[in-house]
PDB file of N, CA and C in Angstrom:
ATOM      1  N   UNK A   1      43.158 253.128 -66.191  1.00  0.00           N
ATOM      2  CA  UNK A   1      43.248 252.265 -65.030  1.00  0.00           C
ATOM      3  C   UNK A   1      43.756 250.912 -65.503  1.00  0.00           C
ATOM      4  N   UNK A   2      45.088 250.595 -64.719  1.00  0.00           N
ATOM      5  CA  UNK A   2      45.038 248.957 -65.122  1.00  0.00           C
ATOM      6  C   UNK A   2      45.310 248.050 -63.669  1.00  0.00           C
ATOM      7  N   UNK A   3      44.688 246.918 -64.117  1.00  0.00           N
ATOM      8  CA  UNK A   3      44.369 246.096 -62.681  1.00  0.00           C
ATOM      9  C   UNK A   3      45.537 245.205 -62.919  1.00  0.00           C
ATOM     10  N   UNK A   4      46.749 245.282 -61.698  1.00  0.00           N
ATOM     11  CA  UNK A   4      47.517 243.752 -62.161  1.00  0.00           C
ATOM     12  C   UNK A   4      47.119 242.030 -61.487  1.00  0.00           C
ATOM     13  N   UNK A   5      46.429 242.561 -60.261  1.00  0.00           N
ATOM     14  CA  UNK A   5      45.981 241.060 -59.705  1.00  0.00           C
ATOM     15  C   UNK A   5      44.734 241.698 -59.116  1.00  0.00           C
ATOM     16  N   UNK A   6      44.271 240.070 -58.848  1.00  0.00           N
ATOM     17  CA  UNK A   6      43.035 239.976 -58.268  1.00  0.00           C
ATOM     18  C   UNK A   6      43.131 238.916 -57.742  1.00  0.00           C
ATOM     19  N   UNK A   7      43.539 238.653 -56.602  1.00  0.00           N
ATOM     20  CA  UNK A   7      43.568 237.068 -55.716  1.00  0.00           C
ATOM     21  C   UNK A   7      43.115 237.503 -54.446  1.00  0.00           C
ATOM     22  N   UNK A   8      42.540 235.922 -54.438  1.00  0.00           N
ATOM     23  CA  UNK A   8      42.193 235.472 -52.937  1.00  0.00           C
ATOM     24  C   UNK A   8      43.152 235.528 -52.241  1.00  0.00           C
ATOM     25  N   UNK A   9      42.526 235.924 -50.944  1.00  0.00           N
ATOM     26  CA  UNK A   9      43.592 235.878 -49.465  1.00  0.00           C
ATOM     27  C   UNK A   9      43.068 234.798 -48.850  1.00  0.00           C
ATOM     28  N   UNK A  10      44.013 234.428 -47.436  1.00  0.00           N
ATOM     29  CA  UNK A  10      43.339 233.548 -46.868  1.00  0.00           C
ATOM     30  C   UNK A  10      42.217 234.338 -45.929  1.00  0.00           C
ATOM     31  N   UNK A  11      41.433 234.210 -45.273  1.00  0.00           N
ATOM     32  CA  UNK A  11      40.198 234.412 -44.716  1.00  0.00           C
ATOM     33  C   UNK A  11      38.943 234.930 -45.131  1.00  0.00           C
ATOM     34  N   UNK A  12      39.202 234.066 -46.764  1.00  0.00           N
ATOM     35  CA  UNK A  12      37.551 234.697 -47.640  1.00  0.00           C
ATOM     36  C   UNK A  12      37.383 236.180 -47.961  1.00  0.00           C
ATOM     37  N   UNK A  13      38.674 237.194 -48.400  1.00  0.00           N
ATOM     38  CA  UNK A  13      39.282 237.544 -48.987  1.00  0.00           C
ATOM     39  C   UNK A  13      39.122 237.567 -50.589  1.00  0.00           C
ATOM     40  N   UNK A  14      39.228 239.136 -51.417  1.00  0.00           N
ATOM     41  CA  UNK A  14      39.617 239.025 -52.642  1.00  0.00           C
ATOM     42  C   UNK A  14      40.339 240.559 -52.644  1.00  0.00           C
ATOM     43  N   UNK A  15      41.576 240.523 -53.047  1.00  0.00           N
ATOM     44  CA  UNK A  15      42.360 241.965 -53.165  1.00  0.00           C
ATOM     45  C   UNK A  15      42.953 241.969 -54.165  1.00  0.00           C
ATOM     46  N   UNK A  16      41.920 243.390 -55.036  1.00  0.00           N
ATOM     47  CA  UNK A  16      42.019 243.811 -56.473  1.00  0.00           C
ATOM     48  C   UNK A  16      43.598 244.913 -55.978  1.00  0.00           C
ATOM     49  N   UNK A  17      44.559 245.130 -56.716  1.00  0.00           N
ATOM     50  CA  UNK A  17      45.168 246.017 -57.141  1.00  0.00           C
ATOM     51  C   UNK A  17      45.971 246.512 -58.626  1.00  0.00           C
ATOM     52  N   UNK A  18      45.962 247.479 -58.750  1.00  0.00           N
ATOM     53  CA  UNK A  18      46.330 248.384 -60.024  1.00  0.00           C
ATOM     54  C   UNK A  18      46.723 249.668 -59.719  1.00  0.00           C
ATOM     55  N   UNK A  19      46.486 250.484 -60.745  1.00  0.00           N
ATOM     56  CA  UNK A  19      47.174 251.508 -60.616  1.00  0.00           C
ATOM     57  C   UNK A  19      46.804 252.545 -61.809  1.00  0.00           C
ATOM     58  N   UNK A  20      46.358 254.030 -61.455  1.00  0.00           N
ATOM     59  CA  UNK A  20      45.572 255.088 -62.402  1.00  0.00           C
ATOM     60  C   UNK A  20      47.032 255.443 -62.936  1.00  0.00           C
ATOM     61  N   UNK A  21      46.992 256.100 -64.084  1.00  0.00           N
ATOM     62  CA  UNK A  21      47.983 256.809 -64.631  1.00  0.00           C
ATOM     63  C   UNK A  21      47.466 257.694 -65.111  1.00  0.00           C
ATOM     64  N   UNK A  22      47.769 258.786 -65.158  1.00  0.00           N
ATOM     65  CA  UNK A  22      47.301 260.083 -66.004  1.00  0.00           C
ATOM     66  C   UNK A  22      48.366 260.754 -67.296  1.00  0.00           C
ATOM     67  N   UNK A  23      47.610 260.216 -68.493  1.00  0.00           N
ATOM     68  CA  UNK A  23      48.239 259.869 -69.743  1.00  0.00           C
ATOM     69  C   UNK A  23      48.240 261.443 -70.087  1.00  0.00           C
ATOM     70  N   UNK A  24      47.792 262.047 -69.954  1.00  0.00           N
ATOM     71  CA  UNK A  24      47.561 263.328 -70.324  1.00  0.00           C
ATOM     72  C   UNK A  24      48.684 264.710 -70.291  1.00  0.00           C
ATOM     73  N   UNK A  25      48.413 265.581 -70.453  1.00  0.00           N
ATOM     74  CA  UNK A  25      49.360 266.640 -70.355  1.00  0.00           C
ATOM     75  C   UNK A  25      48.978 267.815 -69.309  1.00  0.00           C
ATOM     76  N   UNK A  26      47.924 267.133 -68.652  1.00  0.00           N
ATOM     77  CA  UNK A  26      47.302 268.301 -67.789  1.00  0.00           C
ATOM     78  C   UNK A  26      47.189 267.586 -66.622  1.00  0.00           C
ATOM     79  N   UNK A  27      46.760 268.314 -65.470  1.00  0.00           N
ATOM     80  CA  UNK A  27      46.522 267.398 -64.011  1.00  0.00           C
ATOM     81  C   UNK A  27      45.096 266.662 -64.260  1.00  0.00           C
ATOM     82  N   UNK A  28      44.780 265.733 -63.910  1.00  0.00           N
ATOM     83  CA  UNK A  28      43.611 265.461 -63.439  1.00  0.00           C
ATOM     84  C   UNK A  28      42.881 265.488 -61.983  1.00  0.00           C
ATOM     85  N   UNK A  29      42.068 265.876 -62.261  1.00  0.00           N
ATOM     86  CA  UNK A  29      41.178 266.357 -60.682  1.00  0.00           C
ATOM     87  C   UNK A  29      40.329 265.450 -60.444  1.00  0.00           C
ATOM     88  N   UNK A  30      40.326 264.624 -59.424  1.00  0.00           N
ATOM     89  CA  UNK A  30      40.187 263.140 -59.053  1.00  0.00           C
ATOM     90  C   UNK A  30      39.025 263.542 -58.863  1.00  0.00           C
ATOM     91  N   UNK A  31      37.385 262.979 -59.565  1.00  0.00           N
ATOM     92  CA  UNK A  31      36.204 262.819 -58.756  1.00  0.00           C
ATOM     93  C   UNK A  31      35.577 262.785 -57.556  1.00  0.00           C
ATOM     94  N   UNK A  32      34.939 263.479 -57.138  1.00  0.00           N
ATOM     95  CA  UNK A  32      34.129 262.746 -55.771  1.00  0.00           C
ATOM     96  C   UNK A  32      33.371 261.966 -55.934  1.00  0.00           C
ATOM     97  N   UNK A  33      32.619 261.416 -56.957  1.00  0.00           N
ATOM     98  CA  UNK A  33      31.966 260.226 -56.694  1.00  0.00           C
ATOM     99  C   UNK A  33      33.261 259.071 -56.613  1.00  0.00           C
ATOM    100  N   UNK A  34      34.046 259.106 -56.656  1.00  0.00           N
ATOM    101  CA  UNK A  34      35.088 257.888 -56.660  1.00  0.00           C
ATOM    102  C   UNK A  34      35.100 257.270 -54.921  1.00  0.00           C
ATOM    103  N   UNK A  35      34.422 258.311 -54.621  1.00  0.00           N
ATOM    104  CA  UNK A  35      33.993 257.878 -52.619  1.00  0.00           C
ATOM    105  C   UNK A  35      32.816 257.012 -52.428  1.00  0.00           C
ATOM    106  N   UNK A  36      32.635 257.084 -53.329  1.00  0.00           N
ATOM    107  CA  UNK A  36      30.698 256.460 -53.105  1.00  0.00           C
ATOM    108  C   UNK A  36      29.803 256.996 -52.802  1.00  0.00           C
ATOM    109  N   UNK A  37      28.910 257.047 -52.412  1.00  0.00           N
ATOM    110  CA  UNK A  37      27.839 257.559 -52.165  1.00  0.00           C
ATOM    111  C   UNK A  37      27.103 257.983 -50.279  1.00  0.00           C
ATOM    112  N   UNK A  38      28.223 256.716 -49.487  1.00  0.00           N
ATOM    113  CA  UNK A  38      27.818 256.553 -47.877  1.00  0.00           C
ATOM    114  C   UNK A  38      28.372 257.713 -47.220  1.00  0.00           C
ATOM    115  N   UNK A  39      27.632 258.300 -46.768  1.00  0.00           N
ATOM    116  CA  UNK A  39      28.469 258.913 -45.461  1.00  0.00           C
ATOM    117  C   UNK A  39      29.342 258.718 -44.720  1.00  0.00           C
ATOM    118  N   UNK A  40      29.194 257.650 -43.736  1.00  0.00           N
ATOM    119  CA  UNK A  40      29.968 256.359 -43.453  1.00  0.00           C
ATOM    120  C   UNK A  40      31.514 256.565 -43.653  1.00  0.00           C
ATOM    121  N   UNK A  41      31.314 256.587 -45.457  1.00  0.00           N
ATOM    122  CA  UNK A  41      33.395 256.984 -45.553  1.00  0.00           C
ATOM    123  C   UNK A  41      33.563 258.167 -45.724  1.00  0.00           C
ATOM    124  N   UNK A  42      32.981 259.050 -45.876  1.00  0.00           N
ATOM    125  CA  UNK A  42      32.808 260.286 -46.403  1.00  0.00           C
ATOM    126  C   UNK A  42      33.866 261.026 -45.332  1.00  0.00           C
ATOM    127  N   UNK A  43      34.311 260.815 -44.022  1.00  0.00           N
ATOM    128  CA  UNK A  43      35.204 261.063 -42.928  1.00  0.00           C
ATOM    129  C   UNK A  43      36.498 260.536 -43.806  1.00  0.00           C
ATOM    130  N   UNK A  44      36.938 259.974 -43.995  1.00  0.00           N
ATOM    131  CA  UNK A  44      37.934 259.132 -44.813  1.00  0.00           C
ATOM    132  C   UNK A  44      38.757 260.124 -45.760  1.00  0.00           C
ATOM    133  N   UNK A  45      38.242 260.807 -46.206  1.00  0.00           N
ATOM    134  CA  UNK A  45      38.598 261.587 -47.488  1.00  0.00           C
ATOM    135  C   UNK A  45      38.750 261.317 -48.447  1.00  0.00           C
ATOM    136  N   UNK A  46      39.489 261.289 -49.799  1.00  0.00           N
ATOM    137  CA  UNK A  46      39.532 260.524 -50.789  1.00  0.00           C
ATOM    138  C   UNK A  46      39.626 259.124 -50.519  1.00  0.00           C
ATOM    139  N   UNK A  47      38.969 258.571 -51.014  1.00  0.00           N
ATOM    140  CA  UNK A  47      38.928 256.892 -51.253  1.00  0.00           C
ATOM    141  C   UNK A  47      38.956 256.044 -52.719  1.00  0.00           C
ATOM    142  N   UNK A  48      38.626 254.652 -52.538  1.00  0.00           N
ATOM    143  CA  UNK A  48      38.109 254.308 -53.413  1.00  0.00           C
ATOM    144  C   UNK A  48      36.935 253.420 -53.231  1.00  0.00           C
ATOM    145  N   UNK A  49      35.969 253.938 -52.398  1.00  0.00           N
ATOM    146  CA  UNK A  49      35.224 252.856 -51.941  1.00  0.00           C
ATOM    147  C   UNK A  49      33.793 253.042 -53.205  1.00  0.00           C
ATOM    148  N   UNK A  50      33.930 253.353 -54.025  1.00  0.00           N
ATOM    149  CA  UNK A  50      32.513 253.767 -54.983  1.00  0.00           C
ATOM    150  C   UNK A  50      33.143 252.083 -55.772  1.00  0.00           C
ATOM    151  N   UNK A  51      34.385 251.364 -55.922  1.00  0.00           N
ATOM    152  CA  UNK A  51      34.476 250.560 -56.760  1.00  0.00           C
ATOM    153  C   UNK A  51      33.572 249.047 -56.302  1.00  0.00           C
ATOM    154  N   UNK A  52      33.149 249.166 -57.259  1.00  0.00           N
ATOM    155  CA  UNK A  52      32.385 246.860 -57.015  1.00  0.00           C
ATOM    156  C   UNK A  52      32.876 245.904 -57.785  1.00  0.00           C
ATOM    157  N   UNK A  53      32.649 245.408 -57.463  1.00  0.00           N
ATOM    158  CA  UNK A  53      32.669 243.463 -58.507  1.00  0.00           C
ATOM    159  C   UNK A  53      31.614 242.872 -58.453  1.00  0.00           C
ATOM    160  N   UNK A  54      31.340 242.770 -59.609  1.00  0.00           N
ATOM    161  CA  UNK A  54      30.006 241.841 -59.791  1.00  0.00           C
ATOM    162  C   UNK A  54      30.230 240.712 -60.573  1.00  0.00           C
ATOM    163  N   UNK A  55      29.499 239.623 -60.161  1.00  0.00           N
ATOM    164  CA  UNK A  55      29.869 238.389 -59.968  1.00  0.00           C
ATOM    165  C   UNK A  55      28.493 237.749 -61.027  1.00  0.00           C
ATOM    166  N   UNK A  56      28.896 237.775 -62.247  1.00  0.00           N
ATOM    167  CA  UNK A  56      27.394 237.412 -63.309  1.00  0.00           C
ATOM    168  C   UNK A  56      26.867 236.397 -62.564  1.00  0.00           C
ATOM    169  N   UNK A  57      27.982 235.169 -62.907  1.00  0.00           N
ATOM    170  CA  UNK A  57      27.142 233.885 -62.519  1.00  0.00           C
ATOM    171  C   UNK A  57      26.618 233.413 -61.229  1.00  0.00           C
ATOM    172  N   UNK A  58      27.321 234.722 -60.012  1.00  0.00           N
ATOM    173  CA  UNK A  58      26.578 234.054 -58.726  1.00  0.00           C
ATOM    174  C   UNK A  58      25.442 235.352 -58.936  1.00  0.00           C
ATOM    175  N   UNK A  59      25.233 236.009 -59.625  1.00  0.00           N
ATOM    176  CA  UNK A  59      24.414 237.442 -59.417  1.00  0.00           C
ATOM    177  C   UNK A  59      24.520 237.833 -58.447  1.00  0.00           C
ATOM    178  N   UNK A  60      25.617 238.133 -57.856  1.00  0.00           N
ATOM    179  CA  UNK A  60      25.643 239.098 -57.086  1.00  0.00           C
ATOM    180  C   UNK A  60      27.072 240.594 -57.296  1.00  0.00           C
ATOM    181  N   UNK A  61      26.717 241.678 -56.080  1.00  0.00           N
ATOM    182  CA  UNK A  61      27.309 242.704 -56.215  1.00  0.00           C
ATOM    183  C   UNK A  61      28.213 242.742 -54.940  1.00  0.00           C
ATOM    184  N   UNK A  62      29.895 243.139 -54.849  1.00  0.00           N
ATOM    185  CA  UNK A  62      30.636 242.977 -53.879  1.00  0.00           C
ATOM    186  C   UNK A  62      30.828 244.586 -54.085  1.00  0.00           C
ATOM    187  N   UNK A  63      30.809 245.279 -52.916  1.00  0.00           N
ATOM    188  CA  UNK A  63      31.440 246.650 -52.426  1.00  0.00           C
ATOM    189  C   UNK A  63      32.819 246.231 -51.596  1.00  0.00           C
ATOM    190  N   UNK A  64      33.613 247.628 -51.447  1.00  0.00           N
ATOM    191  CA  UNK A  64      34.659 247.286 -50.956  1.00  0.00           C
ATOM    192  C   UNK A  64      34.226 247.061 -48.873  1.00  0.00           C
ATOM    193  N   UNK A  65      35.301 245.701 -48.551  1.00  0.00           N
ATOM    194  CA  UNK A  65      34.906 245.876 -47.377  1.00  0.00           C
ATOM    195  C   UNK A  65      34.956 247.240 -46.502  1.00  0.00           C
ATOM    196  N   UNK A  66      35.014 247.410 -45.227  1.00  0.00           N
ATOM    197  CA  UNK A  66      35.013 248.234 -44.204  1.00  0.00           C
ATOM    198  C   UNK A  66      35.572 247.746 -43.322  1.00  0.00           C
ATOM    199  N   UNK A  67      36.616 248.408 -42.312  1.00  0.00           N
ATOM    200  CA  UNK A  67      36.958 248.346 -41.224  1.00  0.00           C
ATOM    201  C   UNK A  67      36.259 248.608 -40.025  1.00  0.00           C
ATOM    202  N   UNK A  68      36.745 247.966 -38.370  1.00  0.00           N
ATOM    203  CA  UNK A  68      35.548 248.513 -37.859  1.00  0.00           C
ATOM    204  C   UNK A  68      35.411 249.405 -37.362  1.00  0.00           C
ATOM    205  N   UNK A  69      36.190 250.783 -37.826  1.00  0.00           N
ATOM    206  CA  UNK A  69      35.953 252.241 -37.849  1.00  0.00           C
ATOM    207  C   UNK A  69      35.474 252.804 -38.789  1.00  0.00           C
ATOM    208  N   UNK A  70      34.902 251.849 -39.591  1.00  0.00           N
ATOM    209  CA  UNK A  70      34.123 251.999 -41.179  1.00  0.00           C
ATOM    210  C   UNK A  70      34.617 252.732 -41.964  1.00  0.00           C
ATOM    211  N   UNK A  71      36.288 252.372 -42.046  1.00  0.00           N
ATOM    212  CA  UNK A  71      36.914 253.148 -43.007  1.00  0.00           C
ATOM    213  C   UNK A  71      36.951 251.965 -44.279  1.00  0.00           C
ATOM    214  N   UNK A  72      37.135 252.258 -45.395  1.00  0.00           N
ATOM    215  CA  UNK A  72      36.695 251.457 -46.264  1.00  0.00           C
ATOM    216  C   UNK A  72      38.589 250.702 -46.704  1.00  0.00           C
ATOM    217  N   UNK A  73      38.204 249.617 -46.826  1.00  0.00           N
ATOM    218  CA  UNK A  73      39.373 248.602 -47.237  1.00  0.00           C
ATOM    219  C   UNK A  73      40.126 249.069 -48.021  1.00  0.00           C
ATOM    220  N   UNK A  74      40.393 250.119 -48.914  1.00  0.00           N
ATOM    221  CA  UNK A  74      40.857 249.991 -50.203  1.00  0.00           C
ATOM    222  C   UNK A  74      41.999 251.591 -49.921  1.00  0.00           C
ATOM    223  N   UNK A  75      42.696 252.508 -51.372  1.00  0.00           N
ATOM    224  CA  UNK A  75      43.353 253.109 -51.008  1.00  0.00           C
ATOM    225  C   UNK A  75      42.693 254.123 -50.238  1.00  0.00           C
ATOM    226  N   UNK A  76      42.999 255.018 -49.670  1.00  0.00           N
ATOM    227  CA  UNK A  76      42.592 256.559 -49.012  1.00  0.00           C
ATOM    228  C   UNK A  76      43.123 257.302 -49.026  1.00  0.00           C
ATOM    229  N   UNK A  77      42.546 258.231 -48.571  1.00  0.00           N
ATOM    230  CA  UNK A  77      43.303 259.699 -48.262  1.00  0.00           C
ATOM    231  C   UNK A  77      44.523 260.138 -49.148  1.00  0.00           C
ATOM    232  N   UNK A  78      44.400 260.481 -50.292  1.00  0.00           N
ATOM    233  CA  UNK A  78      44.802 260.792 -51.305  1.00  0.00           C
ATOM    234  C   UNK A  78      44.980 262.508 -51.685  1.00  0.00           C
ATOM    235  N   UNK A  79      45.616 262.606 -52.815  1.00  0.00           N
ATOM    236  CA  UNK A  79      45.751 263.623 -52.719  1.00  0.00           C
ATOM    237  C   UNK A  79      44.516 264.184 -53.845  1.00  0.00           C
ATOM    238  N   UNK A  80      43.954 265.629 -54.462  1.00  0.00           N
ATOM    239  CA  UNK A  80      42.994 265.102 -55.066  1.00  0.00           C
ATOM    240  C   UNK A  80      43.214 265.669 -56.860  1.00  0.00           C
ATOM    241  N   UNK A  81      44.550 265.502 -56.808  1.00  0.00           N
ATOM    242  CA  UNK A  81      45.045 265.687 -58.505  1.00  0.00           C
ATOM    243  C   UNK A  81      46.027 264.727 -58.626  1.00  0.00           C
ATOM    244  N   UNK A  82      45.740 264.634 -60.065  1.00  0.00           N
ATOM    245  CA  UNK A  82      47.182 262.967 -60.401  1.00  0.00           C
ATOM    246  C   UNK A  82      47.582 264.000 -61.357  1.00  0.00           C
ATOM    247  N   UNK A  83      48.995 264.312 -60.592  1.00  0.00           N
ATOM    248  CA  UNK A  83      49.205 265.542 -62.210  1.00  0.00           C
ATOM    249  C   UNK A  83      50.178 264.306 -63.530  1.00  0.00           C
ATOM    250  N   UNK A  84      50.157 265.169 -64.914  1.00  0.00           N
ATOM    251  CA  UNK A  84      50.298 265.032 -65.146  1.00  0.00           C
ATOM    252  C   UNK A  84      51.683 263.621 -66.020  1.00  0.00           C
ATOM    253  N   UNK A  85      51.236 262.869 -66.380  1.00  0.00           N
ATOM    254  CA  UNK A  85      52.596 261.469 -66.641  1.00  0.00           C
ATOM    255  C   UNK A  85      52.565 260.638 -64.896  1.00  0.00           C
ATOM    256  N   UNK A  86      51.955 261.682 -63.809  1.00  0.00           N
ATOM    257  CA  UNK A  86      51.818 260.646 -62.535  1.00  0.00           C
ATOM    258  C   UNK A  86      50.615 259.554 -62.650  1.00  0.00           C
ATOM    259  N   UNK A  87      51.204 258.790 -61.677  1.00  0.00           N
ATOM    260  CA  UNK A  87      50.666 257.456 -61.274  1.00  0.00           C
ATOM    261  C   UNK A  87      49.809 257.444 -59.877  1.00  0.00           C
ATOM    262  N   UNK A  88      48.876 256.639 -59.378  1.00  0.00           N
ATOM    263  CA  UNK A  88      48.109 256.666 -58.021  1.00  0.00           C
ATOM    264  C   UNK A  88      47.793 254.378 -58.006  1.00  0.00           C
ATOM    265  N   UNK A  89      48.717 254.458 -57.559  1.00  0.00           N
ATOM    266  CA  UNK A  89      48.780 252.875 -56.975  1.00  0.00           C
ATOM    267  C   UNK A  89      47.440 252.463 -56.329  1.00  0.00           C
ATOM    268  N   UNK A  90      46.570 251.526 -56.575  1.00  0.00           N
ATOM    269  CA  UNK A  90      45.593 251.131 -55.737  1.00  0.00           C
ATOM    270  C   UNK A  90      45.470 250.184 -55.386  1.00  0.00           C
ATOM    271  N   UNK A  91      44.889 249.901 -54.013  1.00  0.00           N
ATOM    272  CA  UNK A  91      44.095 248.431 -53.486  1.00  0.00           C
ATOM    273  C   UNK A  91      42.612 248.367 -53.239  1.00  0.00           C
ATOM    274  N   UNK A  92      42.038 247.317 -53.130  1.00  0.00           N
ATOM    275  CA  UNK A  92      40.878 247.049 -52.915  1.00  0.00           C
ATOM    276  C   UNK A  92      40.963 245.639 -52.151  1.00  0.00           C
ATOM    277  N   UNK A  93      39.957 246.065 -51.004  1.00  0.00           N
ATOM    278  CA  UNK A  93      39.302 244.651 -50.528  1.00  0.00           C
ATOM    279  C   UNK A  93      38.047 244.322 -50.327  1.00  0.00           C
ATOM    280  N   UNK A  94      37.729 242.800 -51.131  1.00  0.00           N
ATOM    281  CA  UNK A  94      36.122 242.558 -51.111  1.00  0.00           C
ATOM    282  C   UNK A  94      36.124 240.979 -50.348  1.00  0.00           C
ATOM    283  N   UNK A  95      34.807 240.935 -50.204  1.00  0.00           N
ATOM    284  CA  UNK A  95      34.404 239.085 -49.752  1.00  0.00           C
ATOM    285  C   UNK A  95      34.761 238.528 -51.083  1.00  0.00           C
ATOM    286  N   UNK A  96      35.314 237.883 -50.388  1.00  0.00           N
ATOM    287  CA  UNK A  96      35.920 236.877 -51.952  1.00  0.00           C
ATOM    288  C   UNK A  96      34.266 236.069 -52.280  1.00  0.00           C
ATOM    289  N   UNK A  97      33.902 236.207 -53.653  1.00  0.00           N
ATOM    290  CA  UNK A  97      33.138 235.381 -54.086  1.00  0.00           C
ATOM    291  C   UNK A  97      33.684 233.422 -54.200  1.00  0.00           C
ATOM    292  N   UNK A  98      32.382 233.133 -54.708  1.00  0.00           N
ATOM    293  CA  UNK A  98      32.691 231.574 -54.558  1.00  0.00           C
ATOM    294  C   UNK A  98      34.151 231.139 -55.479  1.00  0.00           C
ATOM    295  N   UNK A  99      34.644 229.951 -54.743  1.00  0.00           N
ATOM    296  CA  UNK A  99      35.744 229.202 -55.387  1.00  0.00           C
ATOM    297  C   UNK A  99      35.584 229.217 -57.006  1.00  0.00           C
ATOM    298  N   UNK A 100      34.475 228.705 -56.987  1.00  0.00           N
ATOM    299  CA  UNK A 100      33.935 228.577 -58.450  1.00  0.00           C
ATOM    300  C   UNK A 100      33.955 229.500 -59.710  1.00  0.00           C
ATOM    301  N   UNK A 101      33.940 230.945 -58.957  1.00  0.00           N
ATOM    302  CA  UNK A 101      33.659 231.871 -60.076  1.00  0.00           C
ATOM    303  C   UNK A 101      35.332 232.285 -60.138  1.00  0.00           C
ATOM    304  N   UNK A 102      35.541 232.489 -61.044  1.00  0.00           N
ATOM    305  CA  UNK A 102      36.855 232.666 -62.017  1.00  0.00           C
ATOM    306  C   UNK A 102      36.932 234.146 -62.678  1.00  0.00           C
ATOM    307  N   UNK A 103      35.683 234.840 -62.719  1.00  0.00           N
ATOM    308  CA  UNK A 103      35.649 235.914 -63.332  1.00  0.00           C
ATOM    309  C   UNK A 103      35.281 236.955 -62.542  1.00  0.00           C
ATOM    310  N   UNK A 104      34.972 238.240 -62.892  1.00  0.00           N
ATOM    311  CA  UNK A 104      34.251 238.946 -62.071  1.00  0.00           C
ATOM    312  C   UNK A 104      34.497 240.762 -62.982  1.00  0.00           C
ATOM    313  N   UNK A 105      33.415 241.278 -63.004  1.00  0.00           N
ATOM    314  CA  UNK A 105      33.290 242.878 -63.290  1.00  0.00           C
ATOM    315  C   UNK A 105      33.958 243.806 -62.791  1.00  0.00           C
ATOM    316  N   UNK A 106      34.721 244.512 -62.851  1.00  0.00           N
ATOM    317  CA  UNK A 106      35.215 245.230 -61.941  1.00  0.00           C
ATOM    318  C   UNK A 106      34.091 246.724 -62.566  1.00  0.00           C
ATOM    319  N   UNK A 107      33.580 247.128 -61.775  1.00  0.00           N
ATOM    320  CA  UNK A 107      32.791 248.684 -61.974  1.00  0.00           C
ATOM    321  C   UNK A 107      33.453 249.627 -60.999  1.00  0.00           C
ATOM    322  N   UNK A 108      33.720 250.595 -62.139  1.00  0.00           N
ATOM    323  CA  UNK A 108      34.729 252.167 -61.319  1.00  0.00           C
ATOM    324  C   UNK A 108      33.904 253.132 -61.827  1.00  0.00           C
ATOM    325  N   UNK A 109      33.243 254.118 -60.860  1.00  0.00           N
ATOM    326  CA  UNK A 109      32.832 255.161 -61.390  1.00  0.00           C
ATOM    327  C   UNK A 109      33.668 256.150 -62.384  1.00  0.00           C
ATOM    328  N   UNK A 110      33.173 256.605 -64.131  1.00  0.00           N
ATOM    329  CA  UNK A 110      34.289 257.058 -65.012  1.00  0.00           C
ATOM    330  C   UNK A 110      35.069 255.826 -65.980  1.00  0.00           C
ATOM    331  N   UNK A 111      35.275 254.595 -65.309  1.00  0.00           N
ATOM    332  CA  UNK A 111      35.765 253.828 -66.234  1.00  0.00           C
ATOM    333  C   UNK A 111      34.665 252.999 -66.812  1.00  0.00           C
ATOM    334  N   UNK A 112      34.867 252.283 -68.375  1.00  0.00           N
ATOM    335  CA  UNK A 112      33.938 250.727 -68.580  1.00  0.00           C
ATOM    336  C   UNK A 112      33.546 249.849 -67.742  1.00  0.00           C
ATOM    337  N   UNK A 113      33.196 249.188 -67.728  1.00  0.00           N
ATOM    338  CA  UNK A 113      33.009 248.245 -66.545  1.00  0.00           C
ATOM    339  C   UNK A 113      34.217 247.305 -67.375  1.00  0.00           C
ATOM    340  N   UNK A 114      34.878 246.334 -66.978  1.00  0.00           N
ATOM    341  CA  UNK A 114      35.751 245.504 -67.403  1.00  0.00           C
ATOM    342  C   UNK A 114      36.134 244.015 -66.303  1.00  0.00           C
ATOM    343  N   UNK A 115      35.972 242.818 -67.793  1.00  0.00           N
ATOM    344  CA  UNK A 115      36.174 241.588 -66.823  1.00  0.00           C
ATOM    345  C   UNK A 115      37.339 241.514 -66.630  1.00  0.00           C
ATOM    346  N   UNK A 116      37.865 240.829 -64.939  1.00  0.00           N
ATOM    347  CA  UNK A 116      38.939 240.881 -64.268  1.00  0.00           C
ATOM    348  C   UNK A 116      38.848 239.359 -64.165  1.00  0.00           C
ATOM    349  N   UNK A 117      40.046 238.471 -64.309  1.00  0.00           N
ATOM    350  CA  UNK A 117      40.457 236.904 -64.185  1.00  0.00           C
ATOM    351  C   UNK A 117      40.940 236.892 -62.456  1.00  0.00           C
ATOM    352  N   UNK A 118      40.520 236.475 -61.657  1.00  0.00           N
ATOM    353  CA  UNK A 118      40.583 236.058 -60.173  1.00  0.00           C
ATOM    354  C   UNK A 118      41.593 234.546 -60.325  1.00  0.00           C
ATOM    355  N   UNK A 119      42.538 234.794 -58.821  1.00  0.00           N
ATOM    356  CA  UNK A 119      43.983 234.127 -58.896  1.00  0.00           C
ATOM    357  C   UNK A 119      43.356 233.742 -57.238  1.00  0.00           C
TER     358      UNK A 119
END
């Protein structure tokens, strides 16, 4: 997984995007926990709503927003193999944390957790 931005939008707003690659020589068969855990999106079909940001210094935890058909902000409805040398483009949208914080966790179910620099 690599993340190329992470900026604020205007209306308190933060939209992570990157992009999976599958380095491998075989397909990969995309997780279901990569949906999360809610029911809620579970209508949605593939998602990425299992991803957060956590925010050390305000202690807190950001999920991806929801629409108000409670489809979740980020990519969907996907297909559910990245075959092989392919790519799967992603977005995410969260409440932008405070002005102040500069950093933030990105947690993906399957990946490290890894700090992301906010623009």
């Amino acid at each position: 997984m690599s993340v190329f931005s992470a900026r604020r939008d205007d209306g308190g707003f933060l939209t992570v995007d990157g992009q999976f690659r599958n380095t491998s020589s075989v397909g990969f068969t995309v997780p279901v926990n990569w949906n999360g855990l809610e029911q809620a999106v579970a209508s949605t079909g593939n998602s990425l709503a299992a991803m957060t940001l956590v925010d050390s210094k305000g202690k807190k935890r950001y999920y991806v927003l929801r629409d108000t058909d409670n489809r979740p902000l980020t990519t969907y409805a996907y297909g559910n193999l990245i075959k092989a040398g392919d790519t799967l483009s992603f977005f995410a949208q969260f409440p932008a944390p405070p002005a102040d914080t500069t950093q933030v966790a990105l947690q993906f179910p399957g990946f490290p957790s890894t700090t992301i620099e906010l623009s």
